[in-house]
Each structure stands twice: as structure tokens, then as C-alpha cells.
PDB file of N, CA and C in Angstrom:
ATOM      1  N   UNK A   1     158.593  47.629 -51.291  1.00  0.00           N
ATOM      2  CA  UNK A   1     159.566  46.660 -50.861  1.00  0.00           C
ATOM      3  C   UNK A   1     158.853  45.575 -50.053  1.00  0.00           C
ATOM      4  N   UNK A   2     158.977  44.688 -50.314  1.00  0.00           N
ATOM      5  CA  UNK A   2     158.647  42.939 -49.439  1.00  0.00           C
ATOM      6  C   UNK A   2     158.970  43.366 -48.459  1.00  0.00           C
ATOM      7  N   UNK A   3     158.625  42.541 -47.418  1.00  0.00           N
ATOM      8  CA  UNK A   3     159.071  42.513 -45.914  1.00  0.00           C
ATOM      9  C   UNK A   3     158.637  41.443 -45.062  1.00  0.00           C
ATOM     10  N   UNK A   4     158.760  40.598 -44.071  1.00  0.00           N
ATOM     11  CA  UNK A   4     158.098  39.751 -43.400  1.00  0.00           C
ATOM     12  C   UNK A   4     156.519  39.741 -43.192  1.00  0.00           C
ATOM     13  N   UNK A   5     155.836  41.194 -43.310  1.00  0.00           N
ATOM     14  CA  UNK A   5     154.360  41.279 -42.998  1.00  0.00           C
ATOM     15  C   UNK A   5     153.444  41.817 -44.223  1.00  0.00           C
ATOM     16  N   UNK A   6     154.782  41.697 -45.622  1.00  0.00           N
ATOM     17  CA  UNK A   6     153.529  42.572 -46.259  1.00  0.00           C
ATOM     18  C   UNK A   6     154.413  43.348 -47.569  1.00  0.00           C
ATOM     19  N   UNK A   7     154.383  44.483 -47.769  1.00  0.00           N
ATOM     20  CA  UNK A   7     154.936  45.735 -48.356  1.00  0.00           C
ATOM     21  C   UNK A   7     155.085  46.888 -47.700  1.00  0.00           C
ATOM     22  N   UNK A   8     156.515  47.756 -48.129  1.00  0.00           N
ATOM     23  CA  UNK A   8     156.507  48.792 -47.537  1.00  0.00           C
ATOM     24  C   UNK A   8     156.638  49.467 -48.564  1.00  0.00           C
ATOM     25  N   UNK A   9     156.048  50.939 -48.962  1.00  0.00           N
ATOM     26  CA  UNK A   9     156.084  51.688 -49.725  1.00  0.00           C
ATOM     27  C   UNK A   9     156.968  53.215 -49.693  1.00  0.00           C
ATOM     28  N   UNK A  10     157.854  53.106 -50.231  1.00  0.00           N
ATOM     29  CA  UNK A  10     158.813  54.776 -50.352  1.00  0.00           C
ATOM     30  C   UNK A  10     158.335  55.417 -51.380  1.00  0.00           C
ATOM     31  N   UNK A  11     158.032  56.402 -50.952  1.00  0.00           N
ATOM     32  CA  UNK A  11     157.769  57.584 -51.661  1.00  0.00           C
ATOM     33  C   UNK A  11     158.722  58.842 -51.496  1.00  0.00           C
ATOM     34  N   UNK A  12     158.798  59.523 -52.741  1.00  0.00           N
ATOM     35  CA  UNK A  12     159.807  60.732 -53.113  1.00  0.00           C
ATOM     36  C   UNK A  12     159.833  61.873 -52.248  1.00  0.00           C
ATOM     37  N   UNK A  13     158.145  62.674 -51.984  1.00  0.00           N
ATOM     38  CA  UNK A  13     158.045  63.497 -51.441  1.00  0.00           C
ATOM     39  C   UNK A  13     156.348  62.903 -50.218  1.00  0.00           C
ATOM     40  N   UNK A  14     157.327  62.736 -48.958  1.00  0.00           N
ATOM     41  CA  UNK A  14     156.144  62.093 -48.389  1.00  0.00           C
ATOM     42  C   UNK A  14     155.129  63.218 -47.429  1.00  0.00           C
ATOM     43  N   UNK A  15     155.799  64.725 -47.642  1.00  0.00           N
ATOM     44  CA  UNK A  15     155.408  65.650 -47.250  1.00  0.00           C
ATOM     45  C   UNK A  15     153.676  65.759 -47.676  1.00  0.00           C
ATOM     46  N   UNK A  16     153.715  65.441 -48.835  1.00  0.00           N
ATOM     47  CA  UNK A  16     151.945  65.363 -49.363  1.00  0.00           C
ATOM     48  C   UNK A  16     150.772  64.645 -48.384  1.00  0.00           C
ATOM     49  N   UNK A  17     151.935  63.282 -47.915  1.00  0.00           N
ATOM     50  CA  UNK A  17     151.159  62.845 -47.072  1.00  0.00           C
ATOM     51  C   UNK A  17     151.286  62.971 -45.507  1.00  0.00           C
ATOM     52  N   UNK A  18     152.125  63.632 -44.846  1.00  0.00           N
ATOM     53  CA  UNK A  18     153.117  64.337 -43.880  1.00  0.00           C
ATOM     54  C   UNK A  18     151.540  64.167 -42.786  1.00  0.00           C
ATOM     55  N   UNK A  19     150.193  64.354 -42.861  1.00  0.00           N
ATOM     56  CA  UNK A  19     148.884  64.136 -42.096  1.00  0.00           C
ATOM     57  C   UNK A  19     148.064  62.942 -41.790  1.00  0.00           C
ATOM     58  N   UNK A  20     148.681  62.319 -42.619  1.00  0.00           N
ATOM     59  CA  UNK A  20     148.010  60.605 -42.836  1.00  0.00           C
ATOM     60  C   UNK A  20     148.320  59.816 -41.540  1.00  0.00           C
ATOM     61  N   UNK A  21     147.072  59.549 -40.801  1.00  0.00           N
ATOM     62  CA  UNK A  21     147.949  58.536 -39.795  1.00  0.00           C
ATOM     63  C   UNK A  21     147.088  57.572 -40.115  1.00  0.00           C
ATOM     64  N   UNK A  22     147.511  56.138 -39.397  1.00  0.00           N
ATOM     65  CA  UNK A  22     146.935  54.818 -39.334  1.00  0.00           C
ATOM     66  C   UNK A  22     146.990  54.557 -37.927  1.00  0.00           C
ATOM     67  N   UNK A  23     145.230  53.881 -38.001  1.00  0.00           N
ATOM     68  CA  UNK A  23     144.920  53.151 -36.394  1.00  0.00           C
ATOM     69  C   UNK A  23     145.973  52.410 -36.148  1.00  0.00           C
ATOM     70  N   UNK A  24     146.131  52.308 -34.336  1.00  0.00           N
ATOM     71  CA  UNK A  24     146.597  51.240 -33.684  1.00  0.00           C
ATOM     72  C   UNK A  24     145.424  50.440 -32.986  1.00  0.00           C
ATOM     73  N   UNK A  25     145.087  49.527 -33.681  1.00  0.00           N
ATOM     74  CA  UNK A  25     144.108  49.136 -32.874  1.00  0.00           C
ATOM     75  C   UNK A  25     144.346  48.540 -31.940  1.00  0.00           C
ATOM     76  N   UNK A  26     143.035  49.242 -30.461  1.00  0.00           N
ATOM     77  CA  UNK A  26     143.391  48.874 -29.361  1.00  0.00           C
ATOM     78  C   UNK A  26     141.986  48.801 -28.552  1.00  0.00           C
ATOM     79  N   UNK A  27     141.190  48.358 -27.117  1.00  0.00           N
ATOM     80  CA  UNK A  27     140.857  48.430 -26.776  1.00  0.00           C
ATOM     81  C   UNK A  27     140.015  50.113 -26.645  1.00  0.00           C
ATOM     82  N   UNK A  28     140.921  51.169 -26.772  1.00  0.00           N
ATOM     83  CA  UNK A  28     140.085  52.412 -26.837  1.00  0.00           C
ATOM     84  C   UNK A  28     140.269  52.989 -28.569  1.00  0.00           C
ATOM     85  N   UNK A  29     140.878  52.450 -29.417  1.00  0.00           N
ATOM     86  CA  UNK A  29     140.621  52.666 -30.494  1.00  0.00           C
ATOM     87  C   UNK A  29     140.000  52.948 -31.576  1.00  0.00           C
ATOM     88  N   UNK A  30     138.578  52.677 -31.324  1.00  0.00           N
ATOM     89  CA  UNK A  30     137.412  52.438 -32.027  1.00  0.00           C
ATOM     90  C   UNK A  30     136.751  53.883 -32.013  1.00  0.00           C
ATOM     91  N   UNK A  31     137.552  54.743 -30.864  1.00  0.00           N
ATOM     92  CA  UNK A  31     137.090  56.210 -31.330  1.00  0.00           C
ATOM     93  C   UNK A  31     137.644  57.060 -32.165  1.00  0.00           C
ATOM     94  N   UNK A  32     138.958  56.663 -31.899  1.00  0.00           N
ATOM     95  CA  UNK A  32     140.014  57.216 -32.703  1.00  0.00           C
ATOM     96  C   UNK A  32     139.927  57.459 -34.253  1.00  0.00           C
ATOM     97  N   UNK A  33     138.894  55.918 -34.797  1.00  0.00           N
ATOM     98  CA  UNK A  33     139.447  55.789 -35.971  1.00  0.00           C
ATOM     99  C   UNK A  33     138.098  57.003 -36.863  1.00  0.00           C
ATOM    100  N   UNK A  34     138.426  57.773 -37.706  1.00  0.00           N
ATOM    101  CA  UNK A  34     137.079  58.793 -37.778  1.00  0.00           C
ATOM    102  C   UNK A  34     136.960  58.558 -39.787  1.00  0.00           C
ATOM    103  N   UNK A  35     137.949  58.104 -40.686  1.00  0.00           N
ATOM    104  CA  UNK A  35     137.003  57.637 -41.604  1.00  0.00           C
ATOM    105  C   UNK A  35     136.647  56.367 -41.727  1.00  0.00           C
ATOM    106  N   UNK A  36     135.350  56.597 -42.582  1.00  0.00           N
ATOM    107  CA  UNK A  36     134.354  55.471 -42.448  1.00  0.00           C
ATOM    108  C   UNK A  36     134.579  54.274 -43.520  1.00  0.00           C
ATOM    109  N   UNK A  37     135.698  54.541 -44.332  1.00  0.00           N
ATOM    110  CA  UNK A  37     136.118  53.425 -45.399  1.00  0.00           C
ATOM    111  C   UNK A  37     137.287  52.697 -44.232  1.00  0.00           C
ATOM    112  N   UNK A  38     138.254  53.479 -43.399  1.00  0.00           N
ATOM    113  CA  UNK A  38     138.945  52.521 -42.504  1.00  0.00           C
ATOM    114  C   UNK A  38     138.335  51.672 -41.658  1.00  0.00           C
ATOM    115  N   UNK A  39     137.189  52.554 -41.303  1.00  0.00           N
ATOM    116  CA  UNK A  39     136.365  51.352 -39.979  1.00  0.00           C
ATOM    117  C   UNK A  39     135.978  50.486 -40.367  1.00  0.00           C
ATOM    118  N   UNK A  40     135.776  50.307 -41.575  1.00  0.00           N
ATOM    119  CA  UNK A  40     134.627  49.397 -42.534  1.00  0.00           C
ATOM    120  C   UNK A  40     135.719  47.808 -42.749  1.00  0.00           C
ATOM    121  N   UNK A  41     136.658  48.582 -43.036  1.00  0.00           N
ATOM    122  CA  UNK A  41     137.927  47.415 -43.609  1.00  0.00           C
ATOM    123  C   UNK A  41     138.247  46.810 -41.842  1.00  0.00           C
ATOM    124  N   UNK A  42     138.332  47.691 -40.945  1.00  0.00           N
ATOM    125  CA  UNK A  42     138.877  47.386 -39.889  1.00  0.00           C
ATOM    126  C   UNK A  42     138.064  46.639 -39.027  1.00  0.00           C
ATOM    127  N   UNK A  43     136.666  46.813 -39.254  1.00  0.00           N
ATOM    128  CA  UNK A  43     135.860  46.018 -38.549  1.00  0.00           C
ATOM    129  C   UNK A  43     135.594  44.544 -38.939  1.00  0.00           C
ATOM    130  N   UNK A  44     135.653  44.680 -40.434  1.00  0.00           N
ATOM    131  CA  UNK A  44     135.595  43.381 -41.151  1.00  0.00           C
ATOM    132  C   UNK A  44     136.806  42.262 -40.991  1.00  0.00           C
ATOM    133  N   UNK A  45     137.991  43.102 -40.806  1.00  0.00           N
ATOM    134  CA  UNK A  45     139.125  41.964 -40.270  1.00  0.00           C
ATOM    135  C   UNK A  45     139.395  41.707 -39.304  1.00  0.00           C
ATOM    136  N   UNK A  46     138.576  42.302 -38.312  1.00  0.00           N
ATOM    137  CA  UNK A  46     137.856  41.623 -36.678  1.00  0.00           C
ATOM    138  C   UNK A  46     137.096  40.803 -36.732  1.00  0.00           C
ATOM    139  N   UNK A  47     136.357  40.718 -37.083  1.00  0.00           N
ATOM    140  CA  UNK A  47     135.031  39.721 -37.870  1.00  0.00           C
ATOM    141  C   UNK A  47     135.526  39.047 -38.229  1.00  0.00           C
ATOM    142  N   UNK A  48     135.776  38.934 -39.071  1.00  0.00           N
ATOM    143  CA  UNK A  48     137.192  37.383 -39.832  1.00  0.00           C
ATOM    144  C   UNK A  48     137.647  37.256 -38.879  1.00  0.00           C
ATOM    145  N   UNK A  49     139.026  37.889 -38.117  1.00  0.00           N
ATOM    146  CA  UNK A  49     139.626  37.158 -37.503  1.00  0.00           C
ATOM    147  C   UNK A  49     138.935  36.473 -35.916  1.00  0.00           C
ATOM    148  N   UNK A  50     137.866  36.974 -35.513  1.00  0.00           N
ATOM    149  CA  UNK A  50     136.498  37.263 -34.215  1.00  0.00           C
ATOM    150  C   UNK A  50     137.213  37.432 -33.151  1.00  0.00           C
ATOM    151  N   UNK A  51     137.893  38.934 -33.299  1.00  0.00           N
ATOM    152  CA  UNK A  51     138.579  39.299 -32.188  1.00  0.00           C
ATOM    153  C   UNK A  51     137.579  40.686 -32.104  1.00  0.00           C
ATOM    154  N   UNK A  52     137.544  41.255 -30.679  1.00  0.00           N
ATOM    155  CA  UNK A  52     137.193  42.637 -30.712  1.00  0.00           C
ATOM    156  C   UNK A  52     137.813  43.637 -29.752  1.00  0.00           C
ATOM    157  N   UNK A  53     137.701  44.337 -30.251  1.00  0.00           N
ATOM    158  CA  UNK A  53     138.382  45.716 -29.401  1.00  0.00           C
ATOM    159  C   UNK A  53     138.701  45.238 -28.019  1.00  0.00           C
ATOM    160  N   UNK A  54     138.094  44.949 -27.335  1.00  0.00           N
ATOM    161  CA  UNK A  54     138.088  44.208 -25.898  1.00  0.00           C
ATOM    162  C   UNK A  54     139.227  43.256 -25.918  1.00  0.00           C
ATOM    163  N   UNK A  55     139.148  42.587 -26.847  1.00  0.00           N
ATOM    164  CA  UNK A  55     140.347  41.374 -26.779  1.00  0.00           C
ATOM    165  C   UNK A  55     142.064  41.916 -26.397  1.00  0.00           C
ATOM    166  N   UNK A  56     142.425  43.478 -27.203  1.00  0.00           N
ATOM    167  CA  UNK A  56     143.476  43.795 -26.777  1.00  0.00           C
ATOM    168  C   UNK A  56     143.310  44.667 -25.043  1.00  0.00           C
ATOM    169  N   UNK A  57     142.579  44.155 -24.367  1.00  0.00           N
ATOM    170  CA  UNK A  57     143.059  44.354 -22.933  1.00  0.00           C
ATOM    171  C   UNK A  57     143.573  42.445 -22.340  1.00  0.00           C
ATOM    172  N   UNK A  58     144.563  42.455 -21.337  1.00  0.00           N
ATOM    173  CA  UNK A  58     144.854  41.315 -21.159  1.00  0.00           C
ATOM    174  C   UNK A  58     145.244  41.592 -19.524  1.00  0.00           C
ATOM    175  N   UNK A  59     144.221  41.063 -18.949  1.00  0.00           N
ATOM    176  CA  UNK A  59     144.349  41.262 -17.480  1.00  0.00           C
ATOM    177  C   UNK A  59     145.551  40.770 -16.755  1.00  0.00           C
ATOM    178  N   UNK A  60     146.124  39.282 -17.415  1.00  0.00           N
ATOM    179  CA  UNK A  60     147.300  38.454 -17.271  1.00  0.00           C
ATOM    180  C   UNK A  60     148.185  38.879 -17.040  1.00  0.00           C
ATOM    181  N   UNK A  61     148.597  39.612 -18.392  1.00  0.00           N
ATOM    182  CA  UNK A  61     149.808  40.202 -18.387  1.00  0.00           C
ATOM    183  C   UNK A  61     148.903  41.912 -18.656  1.00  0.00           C
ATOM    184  N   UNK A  62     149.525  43.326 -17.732  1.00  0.00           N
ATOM    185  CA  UNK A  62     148.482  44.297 -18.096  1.00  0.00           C
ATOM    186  C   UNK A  62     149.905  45.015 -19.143  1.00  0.00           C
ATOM    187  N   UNK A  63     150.984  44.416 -19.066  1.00  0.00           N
ATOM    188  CA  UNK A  63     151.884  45.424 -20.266  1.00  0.00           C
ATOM    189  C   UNK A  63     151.582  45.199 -21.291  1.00  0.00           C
ATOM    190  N   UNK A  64     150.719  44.066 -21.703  1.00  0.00           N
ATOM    191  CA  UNK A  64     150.733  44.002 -23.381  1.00  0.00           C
ATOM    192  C   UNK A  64     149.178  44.323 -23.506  1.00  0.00           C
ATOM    193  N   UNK A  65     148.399  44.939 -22.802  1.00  0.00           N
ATOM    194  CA  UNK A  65     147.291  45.561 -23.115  1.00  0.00           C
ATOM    195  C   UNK A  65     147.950  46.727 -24.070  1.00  0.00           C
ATOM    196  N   UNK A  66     147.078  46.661 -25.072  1.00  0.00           N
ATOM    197  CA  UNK A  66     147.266  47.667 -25.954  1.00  0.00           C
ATOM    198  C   UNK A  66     145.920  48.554 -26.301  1.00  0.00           C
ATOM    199  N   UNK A  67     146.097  50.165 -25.695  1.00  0.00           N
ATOM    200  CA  UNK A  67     144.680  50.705 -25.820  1.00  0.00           C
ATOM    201  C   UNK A  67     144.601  51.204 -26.938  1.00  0.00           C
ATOM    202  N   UNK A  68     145.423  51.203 -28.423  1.00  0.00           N
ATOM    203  CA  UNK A  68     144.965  51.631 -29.085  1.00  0.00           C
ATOM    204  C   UNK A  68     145.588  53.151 -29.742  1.00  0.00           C
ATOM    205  N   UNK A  69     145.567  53.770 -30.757  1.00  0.00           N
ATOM    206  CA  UNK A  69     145.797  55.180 -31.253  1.00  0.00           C
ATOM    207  C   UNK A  69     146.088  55.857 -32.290  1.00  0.00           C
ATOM    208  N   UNK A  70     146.161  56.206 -33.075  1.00  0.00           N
ATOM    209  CA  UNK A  70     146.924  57.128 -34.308  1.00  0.00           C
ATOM    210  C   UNK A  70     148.345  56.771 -34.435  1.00  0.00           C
ATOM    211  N   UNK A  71     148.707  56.372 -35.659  1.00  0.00           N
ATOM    212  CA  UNK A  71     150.378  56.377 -36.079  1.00  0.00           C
ATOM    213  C   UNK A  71     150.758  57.050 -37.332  1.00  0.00           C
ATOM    214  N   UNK A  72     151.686  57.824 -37.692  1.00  0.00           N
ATOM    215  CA  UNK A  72     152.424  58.599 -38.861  1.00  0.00           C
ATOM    216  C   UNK A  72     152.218  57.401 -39.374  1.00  0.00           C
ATOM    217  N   UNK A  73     151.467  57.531 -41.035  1.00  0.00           N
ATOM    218  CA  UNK A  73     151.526  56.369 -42.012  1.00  0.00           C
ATOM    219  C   UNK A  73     153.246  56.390 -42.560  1.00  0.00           C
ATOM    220  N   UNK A  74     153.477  57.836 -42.779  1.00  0.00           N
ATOM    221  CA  UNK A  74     154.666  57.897 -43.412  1.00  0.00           C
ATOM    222  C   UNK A  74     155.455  58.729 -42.056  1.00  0.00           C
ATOM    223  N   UNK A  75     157.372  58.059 -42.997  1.00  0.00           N
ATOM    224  CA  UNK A  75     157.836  59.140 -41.806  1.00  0.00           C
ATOM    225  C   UNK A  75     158.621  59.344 -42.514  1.00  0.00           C
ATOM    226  N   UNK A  76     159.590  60.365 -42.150  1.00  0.00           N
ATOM    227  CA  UNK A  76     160.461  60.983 -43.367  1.00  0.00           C
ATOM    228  C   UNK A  76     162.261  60.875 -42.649  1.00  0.00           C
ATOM    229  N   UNK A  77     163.197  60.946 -43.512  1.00  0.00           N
ATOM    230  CA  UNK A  77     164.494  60.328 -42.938  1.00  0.00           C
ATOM    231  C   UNK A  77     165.293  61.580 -42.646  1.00  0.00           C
ATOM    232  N   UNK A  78     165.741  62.266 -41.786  1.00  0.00           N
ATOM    233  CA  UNK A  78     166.231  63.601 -41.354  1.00  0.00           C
ATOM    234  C   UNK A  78     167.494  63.255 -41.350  1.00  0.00           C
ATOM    235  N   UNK A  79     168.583  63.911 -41.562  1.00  0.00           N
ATOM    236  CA  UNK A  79     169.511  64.770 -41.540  1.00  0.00           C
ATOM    237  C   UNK A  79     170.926  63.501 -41.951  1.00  0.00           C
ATOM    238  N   UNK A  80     170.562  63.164 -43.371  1.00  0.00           N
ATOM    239  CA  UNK A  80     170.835  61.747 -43.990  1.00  0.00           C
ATOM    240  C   UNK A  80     172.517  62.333 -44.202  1.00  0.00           C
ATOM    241  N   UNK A  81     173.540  61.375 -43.764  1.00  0.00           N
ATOM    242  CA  UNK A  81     175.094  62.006 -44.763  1.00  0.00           C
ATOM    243  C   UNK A  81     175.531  60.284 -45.185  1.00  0.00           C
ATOM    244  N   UNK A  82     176.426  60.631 -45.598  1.00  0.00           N
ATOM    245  CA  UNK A  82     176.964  58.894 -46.343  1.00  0.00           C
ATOM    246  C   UNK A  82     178.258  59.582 -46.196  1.00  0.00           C
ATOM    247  N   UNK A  83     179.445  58.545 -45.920  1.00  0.00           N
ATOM    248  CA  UNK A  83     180.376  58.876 -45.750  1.00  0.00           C
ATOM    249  C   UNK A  83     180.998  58.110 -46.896  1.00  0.00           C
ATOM    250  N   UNK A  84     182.654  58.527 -46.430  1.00  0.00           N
ATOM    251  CA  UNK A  84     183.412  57.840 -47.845  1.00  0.00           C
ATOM    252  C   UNK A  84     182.988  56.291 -47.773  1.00  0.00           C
ATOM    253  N   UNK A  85     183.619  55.707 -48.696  1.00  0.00           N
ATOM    254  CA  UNK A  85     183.885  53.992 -49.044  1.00  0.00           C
ATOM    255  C   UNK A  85     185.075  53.829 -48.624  1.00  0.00           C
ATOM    256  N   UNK A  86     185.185  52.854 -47.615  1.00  0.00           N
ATOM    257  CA  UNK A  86     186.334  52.833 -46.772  1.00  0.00           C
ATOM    258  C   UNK A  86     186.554  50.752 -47.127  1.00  0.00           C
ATOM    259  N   UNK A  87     187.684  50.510 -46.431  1.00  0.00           N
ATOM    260  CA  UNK A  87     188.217  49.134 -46.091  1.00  0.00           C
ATOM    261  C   UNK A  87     187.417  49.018 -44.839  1.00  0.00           C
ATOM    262  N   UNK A  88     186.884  47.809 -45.176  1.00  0.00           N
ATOM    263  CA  UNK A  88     185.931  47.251 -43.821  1.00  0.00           C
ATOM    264  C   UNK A  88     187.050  46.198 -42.963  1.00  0.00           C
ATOM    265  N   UNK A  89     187.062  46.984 -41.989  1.00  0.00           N
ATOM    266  CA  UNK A  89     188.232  45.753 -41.174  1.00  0.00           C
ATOM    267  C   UNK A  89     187.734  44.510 -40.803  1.00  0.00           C
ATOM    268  N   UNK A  90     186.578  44.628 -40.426  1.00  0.00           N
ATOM    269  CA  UNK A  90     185.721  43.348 -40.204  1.00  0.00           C
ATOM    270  C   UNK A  90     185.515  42.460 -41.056  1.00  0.00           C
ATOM    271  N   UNK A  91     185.616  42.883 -42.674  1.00  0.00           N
ATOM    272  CA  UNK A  91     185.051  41.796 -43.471  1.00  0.00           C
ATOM    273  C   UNK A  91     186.669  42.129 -44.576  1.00  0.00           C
ATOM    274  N   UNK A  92     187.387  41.224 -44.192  1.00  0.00           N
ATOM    275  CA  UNK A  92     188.720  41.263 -45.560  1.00  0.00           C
ATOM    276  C   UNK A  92     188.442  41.499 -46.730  1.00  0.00           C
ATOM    277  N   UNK A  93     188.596  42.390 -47.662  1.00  0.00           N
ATOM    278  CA  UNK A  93     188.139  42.450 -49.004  1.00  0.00           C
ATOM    279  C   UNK A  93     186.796  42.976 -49.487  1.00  0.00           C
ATOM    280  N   UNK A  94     186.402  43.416 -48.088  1.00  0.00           N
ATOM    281  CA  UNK A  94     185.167  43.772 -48.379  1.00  0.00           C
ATOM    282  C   UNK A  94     185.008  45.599 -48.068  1.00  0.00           C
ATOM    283  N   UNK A  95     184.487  46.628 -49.343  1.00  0.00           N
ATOM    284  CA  UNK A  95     184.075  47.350 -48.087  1.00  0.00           C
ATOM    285  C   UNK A  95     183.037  48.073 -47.346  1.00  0.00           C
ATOM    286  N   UNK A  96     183.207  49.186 -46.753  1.00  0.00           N
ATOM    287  CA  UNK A  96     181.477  49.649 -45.787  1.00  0.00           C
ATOM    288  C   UNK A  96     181.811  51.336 -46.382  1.00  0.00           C
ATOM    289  N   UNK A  97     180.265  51.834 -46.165  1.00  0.00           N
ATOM    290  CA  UNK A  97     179.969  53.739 -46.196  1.00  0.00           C
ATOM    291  C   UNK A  97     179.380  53.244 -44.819  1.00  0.00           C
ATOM    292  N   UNK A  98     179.638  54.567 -44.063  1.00  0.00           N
ATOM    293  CA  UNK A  98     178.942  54.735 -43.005  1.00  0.00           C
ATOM    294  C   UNK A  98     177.875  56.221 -43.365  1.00  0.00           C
ATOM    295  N   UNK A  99     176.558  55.564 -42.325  1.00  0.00           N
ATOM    296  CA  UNK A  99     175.289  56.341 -42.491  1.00  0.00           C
ATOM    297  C   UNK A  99     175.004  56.481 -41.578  1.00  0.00           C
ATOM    298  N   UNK A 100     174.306  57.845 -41.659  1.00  0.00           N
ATOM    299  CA  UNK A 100     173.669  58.535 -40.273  1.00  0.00           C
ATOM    300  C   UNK A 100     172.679  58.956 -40.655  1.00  0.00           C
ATOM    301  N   UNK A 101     171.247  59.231 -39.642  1.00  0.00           N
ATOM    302  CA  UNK A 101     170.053  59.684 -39.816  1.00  0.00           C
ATOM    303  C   UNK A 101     169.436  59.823 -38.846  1.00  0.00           C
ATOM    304  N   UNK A 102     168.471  60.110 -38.853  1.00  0.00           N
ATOM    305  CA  UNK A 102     167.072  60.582 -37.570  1.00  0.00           C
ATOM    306  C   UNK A 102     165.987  60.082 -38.218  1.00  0.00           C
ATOM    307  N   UNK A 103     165.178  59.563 -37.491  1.00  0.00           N
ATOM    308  CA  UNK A 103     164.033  58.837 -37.678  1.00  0.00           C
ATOM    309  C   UNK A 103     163.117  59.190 -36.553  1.00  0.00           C
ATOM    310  N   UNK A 104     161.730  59.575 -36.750  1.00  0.00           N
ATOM    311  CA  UNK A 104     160.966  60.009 -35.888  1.00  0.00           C
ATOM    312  C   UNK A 104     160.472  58.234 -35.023  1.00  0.00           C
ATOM    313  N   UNK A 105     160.167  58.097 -33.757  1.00  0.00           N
ATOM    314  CA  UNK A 105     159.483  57.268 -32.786  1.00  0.00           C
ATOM    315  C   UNK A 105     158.913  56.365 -33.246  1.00  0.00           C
ATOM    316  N   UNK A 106     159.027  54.751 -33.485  1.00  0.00           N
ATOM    317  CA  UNK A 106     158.737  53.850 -33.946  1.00  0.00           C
ATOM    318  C   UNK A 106     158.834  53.748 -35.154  1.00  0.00           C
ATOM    319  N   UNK A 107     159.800  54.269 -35.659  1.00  0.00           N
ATOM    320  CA  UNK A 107     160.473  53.798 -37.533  1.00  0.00           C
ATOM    321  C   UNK A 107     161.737  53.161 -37.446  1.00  0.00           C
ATOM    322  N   UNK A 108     161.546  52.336 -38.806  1.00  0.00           N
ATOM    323  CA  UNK A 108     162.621  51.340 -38.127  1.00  0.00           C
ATOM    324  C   UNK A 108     164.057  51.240 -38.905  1.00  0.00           C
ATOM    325  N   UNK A 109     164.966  51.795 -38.553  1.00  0.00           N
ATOM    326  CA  UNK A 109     166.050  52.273 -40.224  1.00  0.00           C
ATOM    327  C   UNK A 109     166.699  50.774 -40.649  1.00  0.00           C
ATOM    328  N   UNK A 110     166.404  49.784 -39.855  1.00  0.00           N
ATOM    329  CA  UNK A 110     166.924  48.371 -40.789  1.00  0.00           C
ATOM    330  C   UNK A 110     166.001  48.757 -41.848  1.00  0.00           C
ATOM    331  N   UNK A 111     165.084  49.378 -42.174  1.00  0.00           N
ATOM    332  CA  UNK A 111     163.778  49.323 -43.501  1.00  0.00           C
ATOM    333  C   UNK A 111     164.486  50.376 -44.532  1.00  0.00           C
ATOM    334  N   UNK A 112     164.943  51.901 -43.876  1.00  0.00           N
ATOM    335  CA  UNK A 112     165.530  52.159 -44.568  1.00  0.00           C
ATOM    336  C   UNK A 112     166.874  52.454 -45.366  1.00  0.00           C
ATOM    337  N   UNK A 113     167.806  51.466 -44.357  1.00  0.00           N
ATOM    338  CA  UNK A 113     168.401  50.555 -45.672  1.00  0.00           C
ATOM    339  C   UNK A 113     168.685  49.563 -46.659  1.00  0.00           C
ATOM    340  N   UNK A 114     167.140  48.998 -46.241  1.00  0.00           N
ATOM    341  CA  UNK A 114     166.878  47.969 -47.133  1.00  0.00           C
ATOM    342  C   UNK A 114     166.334  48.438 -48.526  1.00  0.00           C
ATOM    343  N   UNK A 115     165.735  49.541 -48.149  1.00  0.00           N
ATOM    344  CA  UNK A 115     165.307  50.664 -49.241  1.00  0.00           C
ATOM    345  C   UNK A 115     166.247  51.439 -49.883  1.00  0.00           C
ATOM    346  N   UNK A 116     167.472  51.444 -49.519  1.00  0.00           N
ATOM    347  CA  UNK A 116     168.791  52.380 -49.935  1.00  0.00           C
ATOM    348  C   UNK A 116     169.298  51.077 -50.850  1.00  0.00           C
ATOM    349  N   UNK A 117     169.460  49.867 -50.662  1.00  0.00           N
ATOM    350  CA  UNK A 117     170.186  49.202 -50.985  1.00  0.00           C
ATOM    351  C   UNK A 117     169.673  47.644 -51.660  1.00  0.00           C
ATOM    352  N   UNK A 118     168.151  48.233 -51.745  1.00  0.00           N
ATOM    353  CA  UNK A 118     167.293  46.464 -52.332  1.00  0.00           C
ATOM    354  C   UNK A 118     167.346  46.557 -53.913  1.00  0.00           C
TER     355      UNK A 118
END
């Protein structure tokens, strides 16, 4: 799926990949990251862009220092129901299902219902 930064990819059974994480790159990051095809890509789009690890500390402001870490590449959608098709009072003629879910810590469910419904 398109998105403002790129593609997002859904997959069926993301349990296969349920171990996969992706760097946050950050000021202490550069230890974190342990294969050598990610560092390679990751160092090179520092280089291009000639930022380095150092650059995400910001003495200025110290909340948007970012040190860096491991993120779930994939995350998986827990405990999904859809309700009936109802009359949307808000929109005349129009109507809504209501949805519920769980999403693990920094996933974002505007994505997955753009994925339910693109």
C-alpha cells in the first residue's frame, strides 16, 4: 500500500516474520544494528544524506535526541471484531461497521484500515 513515505506491506501470516526488527537510528544505534547487509545500506544513506550517528543528539532541544534501537518490522492486529452495518447518524445516507483491535506500541491502525478498505 502507498503511503506518504513510501510502501507498506501486509502480509497473511506475519508470524514467519514475528523476529524481524528494524534499526531506529540513533546516536547509540550503530551497535544495535548486527547484520552487515543493513549497516551497509544504512551507512551509505548517511553518507548521501552526511548526517552521522552524532547528528541525532540535539543539545537544543534534549527531547528530540533520539538514541536509537530495534523496532518490530511487522506487527500483527489482535483481537479484530466488525460489527453490524448500521445508519451512520453523522453522515445522512450514508453507512458505518464499527471496528475494534489491539495493536502492539507504535503501530498505527489509520494504516490498518487503509489496508481493510484500499
Amino acid at each position: 500500500m502507498d503511503y506518504s513515505l513510501g510502501k507498506l506491506v501486509f502480509i497473511p501470516n506475519p508470524e514467519k516474520f514475528s523476529d524481524l526488527n528494524l534499526p531506529l537510528i540513533g546516536f547509540g544505534g550503530e551497535d544495535l544494528i548486527k547484520e552487515k547487509g543493513i549497516k551497509e545500506i544504512i551507512e551509505k544513506l548517511m553518507t548521501e544524506e552526511k548526517i552521522t550517528y552524532r547528528d541525532f543528539i540535539i543539545k537544543q532541544i534534549p527531547a528530540l535526541t533520539l538514541e536509537g534501537g530495534l523496532r518490530a518490522a511487522f506487527t500483527k492486529v489482535k483481537d479484530l471484531t466488525v460489527g453490524k452495518l448500521e445508519e451512520d447518524e453523522l453522515n445522512p445516507k450514508k453507512n458505518k461497521i464499527k471496528l475494534t483491535f489491539s495493536l502492539g506500541k507504535g503501530s498505527y491502525a489509520t494504516m490498518v484500515i487503509k489496508s481493510m478498505f484500499n
